[in-house]
Protein backbone atom coordinates (compact mmCIF):
# COMPACT_ATOMS: atom_id res chain seq x y z
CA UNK A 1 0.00 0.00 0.00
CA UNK A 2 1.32 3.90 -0.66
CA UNK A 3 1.50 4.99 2.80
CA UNK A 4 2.31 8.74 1.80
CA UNK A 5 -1.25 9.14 3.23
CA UNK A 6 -2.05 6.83 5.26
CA UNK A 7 -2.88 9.11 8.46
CA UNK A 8 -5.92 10.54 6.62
CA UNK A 9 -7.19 6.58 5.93
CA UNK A 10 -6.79 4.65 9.01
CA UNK A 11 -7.26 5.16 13.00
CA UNK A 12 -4.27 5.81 15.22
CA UNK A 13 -5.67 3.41 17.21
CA UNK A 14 -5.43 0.88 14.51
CA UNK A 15 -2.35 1.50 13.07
CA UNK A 16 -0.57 1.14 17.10
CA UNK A 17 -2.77 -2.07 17.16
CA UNK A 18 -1.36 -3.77 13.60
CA UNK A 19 2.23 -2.64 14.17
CA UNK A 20 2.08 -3.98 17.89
CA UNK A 21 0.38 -7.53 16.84
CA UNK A 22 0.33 -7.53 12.86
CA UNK A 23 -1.04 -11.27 12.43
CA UNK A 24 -4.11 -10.56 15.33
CA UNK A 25 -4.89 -7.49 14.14
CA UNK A 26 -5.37 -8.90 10.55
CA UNK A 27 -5.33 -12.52 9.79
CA UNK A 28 -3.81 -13.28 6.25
CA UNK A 29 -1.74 -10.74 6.12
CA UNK A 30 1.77 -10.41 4.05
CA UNK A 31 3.12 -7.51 6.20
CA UNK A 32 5.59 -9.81 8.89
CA UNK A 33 5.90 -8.89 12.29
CA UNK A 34 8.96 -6.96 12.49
CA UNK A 35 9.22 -6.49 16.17
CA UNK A 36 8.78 -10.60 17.14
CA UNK A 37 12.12 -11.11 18.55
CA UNK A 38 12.29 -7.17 20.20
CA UNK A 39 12.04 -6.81 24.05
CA UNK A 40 8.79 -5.42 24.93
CA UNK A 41 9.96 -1.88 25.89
CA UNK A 42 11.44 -1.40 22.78
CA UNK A 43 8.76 -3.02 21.21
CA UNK A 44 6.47 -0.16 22.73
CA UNK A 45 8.34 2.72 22.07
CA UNK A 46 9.12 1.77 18.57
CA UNK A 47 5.79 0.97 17.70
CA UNK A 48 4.43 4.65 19.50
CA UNK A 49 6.92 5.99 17.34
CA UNK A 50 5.99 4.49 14.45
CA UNK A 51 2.65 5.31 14.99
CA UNK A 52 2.70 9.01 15.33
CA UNK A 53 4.87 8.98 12.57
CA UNK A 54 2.67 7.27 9.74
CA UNK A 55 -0.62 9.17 11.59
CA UNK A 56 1.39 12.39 10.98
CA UNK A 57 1.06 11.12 7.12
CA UNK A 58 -1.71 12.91 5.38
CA UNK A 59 -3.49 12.53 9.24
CA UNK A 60 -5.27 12.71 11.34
CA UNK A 61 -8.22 10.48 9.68
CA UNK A 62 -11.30 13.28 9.70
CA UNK A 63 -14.17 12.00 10.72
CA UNK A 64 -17.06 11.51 8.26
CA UNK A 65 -19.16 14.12 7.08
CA UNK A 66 -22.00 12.20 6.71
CA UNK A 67 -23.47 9.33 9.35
CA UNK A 68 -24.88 6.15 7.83
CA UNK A 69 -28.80 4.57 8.09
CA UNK A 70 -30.25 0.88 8.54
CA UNK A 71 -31.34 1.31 4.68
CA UNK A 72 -27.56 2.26 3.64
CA UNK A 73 -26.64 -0.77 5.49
CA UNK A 74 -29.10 -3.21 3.39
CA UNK A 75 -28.14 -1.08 -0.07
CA UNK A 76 -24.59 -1.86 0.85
CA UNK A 77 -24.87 -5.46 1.61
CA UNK A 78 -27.36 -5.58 -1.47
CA UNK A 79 -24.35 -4.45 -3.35
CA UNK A 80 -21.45 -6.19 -1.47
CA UNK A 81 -23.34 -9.52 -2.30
CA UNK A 82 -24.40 -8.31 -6.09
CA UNK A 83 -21.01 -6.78 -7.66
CA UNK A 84 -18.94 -8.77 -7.11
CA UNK A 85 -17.07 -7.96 -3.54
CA UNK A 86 -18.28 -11.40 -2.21
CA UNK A 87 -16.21 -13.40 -5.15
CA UNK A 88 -12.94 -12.61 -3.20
CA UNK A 89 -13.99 -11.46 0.62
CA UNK A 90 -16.74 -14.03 0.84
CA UNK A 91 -20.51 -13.73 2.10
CA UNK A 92 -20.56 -11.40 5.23
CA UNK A 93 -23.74 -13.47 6.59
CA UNK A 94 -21.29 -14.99 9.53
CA UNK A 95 -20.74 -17.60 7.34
CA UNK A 96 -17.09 -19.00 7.55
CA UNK A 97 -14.64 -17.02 5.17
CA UNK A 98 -11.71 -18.52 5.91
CA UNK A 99 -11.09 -19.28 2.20
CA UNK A 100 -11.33 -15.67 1.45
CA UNK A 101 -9.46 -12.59 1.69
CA UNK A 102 -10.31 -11.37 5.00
CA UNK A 103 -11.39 -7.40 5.40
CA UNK A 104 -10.08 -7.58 9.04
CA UNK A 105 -11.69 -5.41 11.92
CA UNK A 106 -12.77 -2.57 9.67
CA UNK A 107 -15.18 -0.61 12.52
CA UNK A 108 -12.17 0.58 14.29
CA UNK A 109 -9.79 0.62 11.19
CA UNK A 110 -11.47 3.76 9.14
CA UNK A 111 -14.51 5.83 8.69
CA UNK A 112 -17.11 5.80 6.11
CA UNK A 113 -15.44 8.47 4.04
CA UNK A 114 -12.50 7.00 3.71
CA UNK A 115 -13.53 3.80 2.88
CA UNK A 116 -15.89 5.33 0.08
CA UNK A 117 -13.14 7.07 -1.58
CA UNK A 118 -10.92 3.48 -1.62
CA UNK A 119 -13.21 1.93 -3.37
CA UNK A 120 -13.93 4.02 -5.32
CA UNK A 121 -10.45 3.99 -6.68
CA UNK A 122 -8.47 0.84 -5.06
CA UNK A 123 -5.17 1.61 -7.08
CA UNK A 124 -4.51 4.88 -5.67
CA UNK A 125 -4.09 3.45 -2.24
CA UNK A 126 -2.51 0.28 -3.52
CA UNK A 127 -1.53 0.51 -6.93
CA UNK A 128 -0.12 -2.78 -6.99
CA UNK A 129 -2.69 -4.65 -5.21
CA UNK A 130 -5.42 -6.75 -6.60
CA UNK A 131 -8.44 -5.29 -5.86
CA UNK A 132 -9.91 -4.46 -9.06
CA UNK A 133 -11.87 -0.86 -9.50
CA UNK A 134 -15.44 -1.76 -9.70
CA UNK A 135 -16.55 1.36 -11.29
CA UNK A 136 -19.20 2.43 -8.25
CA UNK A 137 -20.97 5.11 -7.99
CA UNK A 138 -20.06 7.67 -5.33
CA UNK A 139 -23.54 6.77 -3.66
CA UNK A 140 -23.02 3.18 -4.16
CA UNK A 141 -18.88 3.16 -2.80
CA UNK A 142 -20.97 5.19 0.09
CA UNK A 143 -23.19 2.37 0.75
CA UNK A 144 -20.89 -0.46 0.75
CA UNK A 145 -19.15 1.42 2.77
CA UNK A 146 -21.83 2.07 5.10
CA UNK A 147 -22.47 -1.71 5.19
CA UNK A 148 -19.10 -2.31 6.29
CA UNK A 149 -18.96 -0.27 8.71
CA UNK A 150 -22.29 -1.25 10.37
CA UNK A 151 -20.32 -1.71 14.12
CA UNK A 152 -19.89 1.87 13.93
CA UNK A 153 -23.86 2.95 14.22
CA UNK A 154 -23.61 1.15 17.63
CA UNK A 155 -21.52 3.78 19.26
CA UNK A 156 -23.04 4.75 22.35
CA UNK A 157 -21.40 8.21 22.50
CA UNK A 158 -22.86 8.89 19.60
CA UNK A 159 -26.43 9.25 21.22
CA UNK A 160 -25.41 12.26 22.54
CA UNK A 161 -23.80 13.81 19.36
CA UNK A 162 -25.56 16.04 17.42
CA UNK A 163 -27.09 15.10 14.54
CA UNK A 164 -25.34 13.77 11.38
CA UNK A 165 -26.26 14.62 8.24
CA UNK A 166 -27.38 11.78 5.69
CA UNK A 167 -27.66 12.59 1.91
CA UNK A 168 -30.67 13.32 0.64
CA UNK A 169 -32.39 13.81 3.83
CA UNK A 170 -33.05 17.77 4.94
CA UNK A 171 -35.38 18.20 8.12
């Protein structure tokens, strides 16, 4: 992946968590665990090092502008299941996937805007990866999106935010 942006794709949180514990943090994985053999001081510090550096890349991740519904969530499974995104990352019906490409914990990893604008164009983030561009729609990268983010419209805290705005919805 080009990691000349990453801070403005992925957490802090999740970046300290895959560095720390690459293989937990996302099964399959060809990124090795470069501090296995390191005492666990130097382990830490390295790793919080590490971490504010590649945050300080393009970061921090903004949060979304816009918050996500229960009938972006069933557009974007719709689609996940339609497209093609279930030929390589396999049904996400808690099914077993272990014979696909796992997406890893993406709730903590990113937000919904972020993830939108990766799939909506895959190679700029990884331009040598294999995740074909599925020519989506920005509303339809949004609802995927969305969908795979559902964990993230659980947030307790945010019953006390103010009110997101959703597209095409004025009150």
């Amino acid at each position: 992946p080009d990691l000349s942006k990453v801070g403005a794709r992925v957490t802090p949180q999740y970046i300290q968590r895959f560095i720390k514990s690459t293989h937990a943090t996302k099964k399959g994985t060809t990124m090795p665990d470069i501090f296995h053999s390191s005492d666990a001081g130097a382990r830490d510090g390295a790793v919080d090092y590490l971490t504010h550096f590649l945050t300080s890349l393009g970061g921090p991740i903004a949060p979304s502008k816009a918050g996500g519904t229960e009938k972006a969530v069933e557009w974007g499974m719709e689609l996940f299941h339609s497209i093609g995104c279930v030929a390589c990352h396999g049904p996400q019906d808690g099914t077993d996937n272990s014979e696909f490409k796992p997406l890893g914990d993406l709730a903590s990893k990113t937000t919904v805007d972020a993830l939108t604008g990766f799939l909506l164009n895959p190679h700029e983030t990884r331009p040598s990866g294999r995740m074909p561009s599925l020519w989506l729609s920005q509303d339809e990268a949004r609802a995927i999106s969305v969908f795979l983010l559902r964990a993230q419209l659980d947030n307790p805290t945010s019953k006390n935010a103010p009110p997101s705005s959703v597209p095409g919805l004025k009150v």
